[in-house]
C-alpha atoms as a PDB file:
ATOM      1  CA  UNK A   1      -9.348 -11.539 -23.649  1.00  0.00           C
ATOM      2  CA  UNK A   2      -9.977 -11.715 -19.872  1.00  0.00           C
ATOM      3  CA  UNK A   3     -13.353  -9.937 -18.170  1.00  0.00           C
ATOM      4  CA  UNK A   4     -12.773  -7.398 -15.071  1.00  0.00           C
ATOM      5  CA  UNK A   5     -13.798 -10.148 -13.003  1.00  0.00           C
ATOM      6  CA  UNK A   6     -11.473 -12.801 -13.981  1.00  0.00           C
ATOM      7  CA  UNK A   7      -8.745 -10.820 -13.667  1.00  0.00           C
ATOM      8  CA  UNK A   8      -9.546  -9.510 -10.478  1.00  0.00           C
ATOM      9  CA  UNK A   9     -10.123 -13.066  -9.380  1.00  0.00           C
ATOM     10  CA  UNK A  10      -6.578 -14.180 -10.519  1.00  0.00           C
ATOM     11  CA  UNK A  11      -4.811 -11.043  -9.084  1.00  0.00           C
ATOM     12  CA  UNK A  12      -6.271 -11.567  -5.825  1.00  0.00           C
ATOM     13  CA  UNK A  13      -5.326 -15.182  -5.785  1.00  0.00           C
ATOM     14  CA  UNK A  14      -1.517 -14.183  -6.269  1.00  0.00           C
ATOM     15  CA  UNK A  15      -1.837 -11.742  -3.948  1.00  0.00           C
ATOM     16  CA  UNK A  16      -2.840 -14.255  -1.093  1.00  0.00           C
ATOM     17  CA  UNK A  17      -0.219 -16.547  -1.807  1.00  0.00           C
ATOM     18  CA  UNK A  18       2.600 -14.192  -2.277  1.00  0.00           C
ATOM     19  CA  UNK A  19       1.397 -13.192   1.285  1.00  0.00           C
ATOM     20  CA  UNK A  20       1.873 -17.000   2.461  1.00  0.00           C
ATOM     21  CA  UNK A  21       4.972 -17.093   0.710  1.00  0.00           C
ATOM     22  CA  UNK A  22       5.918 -14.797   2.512  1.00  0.00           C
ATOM     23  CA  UNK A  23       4.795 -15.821   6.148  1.00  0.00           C
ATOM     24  CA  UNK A  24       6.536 -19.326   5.203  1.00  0.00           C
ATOM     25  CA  UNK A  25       9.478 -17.269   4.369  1.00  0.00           C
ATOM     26  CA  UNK A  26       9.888 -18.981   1.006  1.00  0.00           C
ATOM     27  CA  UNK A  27      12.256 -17.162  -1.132  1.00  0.00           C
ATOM     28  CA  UNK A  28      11.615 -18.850  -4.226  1.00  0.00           C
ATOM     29  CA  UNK A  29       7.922 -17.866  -3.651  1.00  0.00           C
ATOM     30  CA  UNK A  30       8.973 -14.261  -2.596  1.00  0.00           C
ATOM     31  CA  UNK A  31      11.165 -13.936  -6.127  1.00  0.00           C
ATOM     32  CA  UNK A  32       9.138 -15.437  -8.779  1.00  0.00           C
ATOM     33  CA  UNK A  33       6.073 -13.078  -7.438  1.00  0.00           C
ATOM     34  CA  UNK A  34       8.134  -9.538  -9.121  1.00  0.00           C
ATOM     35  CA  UNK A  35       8.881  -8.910 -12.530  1.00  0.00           C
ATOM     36  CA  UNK A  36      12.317  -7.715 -13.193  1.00  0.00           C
ATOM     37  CA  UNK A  37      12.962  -5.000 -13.475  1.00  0.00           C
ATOM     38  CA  UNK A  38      10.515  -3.730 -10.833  1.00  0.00           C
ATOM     39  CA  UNK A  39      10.500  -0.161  -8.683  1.00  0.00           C
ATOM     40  CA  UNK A  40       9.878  -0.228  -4.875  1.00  0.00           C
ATOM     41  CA  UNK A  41       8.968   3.183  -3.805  1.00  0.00           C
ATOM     42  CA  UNK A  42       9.084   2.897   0.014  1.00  0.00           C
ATOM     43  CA  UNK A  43       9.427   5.879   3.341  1.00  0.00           C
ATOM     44  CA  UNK A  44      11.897   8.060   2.423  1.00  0.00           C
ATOM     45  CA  UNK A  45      14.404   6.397   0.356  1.00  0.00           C
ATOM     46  CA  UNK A  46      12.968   7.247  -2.982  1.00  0.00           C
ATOM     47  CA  UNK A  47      12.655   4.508  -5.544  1.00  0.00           C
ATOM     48  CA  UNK A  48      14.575   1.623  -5.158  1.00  0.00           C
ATOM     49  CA  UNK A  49      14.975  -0.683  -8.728  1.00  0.00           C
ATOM     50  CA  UNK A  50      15.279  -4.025  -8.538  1.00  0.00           C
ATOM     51  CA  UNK A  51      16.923  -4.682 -12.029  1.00  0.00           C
ATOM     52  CA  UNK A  52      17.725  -8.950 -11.637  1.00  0.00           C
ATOM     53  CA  UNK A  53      16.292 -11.445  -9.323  1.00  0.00           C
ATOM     54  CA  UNK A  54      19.754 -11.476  -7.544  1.00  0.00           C
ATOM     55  CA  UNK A  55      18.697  -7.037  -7.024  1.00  0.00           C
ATOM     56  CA  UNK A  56      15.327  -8.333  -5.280  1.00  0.00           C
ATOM     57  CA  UNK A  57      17.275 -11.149  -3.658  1.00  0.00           C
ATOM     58  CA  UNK A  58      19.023  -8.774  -1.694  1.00  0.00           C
ATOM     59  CA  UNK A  59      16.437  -6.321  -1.121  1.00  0.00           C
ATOM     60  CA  UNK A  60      14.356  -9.119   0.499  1.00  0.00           C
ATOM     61  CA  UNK A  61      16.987 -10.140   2.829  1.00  0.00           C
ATOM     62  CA  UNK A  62      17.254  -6.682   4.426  1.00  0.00           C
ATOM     63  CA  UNK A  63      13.767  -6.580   5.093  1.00  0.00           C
ATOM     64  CA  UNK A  64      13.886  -9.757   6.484  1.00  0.00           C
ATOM     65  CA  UNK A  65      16.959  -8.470   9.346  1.00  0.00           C
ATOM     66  CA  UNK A  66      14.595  -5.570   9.577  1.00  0.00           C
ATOM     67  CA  UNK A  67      11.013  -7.110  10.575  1.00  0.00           C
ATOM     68  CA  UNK A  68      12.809 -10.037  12.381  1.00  0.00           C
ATOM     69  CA  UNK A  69      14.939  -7.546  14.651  1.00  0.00           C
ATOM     70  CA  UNK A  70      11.223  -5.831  15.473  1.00  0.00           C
ATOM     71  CA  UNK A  71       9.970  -9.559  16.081  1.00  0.00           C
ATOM     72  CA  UNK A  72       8.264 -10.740  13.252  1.00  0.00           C
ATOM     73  CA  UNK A  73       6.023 -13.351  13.404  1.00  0.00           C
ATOM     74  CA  UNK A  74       3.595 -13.200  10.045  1.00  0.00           C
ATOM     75  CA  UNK A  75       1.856 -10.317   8.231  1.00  0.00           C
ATOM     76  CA  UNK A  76      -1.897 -10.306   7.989  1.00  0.00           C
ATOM     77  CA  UNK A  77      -3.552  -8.889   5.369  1.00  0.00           C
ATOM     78  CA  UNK A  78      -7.158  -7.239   5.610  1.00  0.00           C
ATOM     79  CA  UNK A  79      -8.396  -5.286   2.762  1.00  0.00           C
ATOM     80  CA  UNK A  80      -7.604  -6.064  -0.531  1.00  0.00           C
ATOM     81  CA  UNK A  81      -8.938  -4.342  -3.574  1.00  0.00           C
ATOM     82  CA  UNK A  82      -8.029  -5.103  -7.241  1.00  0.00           C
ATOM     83  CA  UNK A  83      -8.712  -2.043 -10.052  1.00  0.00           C
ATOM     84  CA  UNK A  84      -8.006  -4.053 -13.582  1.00  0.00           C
ATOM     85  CA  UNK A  85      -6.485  -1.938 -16.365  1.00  0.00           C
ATOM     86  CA  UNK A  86      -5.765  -3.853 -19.374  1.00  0.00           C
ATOM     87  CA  UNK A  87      -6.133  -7.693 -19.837  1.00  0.00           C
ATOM     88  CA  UNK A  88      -2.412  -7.965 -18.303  1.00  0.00           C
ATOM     89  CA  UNK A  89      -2.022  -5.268 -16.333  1.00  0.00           C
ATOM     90  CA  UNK A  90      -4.192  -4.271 -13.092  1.00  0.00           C
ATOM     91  CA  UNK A  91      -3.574  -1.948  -9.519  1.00  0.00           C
ATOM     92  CA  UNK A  92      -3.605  -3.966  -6.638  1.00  0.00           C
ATOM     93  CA  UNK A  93      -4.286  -1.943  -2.442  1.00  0.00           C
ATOM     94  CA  UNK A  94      -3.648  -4.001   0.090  1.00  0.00           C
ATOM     95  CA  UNK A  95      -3.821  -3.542   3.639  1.00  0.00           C
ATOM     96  CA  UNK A  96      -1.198  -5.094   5.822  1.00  0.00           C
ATOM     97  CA  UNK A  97      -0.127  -5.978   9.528  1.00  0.00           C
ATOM     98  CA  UNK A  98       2.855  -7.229  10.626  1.00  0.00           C
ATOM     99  CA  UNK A  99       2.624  -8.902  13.945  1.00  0.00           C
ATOM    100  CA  UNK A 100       4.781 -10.637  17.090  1.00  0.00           C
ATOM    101  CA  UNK A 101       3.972 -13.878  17.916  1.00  0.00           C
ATOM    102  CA  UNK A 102       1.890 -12.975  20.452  1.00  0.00           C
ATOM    103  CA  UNK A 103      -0.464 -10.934  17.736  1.00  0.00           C
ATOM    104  CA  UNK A 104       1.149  -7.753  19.068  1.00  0.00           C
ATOM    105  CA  UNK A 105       1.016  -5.280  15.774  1.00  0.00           C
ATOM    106  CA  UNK A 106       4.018  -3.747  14.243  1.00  0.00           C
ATOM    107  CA  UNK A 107       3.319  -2.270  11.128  1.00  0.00           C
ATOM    108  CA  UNK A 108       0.290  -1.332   9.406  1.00  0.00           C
ATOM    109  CA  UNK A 109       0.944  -0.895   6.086  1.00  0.00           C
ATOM    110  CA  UNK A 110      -1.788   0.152   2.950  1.00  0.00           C
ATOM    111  CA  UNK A 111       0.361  -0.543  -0.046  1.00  0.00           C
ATOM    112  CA  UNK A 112      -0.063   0.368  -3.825  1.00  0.00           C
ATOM    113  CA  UNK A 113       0.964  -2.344  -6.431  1.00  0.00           C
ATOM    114  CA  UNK A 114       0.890  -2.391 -10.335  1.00  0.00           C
ATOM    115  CA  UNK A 115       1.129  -5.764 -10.758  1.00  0.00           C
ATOM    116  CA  UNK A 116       1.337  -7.432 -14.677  1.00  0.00           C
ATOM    117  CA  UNK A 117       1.043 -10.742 -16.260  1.00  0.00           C
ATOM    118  CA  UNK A 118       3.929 -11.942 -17.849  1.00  0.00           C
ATOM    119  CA  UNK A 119       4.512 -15.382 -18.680  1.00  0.00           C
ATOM    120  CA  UNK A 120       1.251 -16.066 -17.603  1.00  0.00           C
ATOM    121  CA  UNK A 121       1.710 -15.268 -13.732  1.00  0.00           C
ATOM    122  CA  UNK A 122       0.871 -12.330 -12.355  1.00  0.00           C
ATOM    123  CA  UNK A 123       3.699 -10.234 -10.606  1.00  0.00           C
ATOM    124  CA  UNK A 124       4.225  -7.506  -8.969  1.00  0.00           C
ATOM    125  CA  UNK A 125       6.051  -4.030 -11.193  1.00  0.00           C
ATOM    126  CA  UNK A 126       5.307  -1.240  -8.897  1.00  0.00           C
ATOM    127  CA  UNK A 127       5.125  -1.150  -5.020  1.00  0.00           C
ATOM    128  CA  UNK A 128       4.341   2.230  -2.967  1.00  0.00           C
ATOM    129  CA  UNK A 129       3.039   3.198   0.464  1.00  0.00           C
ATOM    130  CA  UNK A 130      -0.180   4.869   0.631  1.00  0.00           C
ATOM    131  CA  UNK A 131      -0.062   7.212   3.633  1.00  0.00           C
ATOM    132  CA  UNK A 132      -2.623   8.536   6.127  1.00  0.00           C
ATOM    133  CA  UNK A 133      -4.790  10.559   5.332  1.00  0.00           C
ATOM    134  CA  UNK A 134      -4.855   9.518   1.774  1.00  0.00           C
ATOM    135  CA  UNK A 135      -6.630   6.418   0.965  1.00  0.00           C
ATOM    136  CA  UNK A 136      -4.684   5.237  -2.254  1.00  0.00           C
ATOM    137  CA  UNK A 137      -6.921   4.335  -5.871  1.00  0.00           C
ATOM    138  CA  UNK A 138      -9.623   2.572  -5.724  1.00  0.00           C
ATOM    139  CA  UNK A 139     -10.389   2.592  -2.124  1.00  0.00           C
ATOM    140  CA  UNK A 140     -13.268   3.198  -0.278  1.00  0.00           C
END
């Protein structure tokens, strides 16, 4: 059985590197870091389920077109809290920028993730915007 802090320790650490992953624009990375199936509830599309990898796959290559076409350098992240809720299962707010090359912001982003640990990673189940003025769980 894992403590609060543990976890939290653990979740954060996937967190970060899914981020790098993701700056590197490794796919492998990208994919391993979701459990399938997995729900994307983004903007105005509704929820979006990723049932296989090759689902996600796809999913990650249209965002990719999307933030390169806005000129996509990296995404920072800034605040990240982790709320654990059972030894394998915790909620996860981060707060994101995407940015040009030249540090020019794009997109700031707080995002709400239920992320579990299956197969002894961590990975992400649930992702959702949390929108202005609302500050998401366990923010401050």
């Amino acid at each position: 059985m894992s403590d609060a802090a543990t976890i939290v320790r653990e979740v954060e650490a996937f967190y970060r590197g899914y981020i790098e992953g993701f700056n590197r624009e490794d796919r492998d990375i990208y994919l391993r870091s979701f459990c399938y199936p997995n729900a994307v509830l983004r903007g105005e599309h509704g929820m979006t389920v990723h049932a296989k990898e090759t689902d996600q796959q796809q999913y990650y290559e249209q965002l990719m077109v999307a933030i390169r076409k806005e000129g996509w350098s990296r995404t920072d992240l800034g605040q990240l809290q982790v709320a654990p809720l059972t030894d394998s299962t915790a909620i996860l707010i981060a707060d994101i920028t995407r940015c040009k090359k030249d540090n020019t912001p794009i997109e700031y982003a707080r995002l709400c993730y239920t992320v579990r640990k299956d197969g002894g990673a961590w990975r992400i189940l649930t992702l959702t915007d949390v929108k202005p003025p609302f500050t998401g769980p366990c923010a401050k």
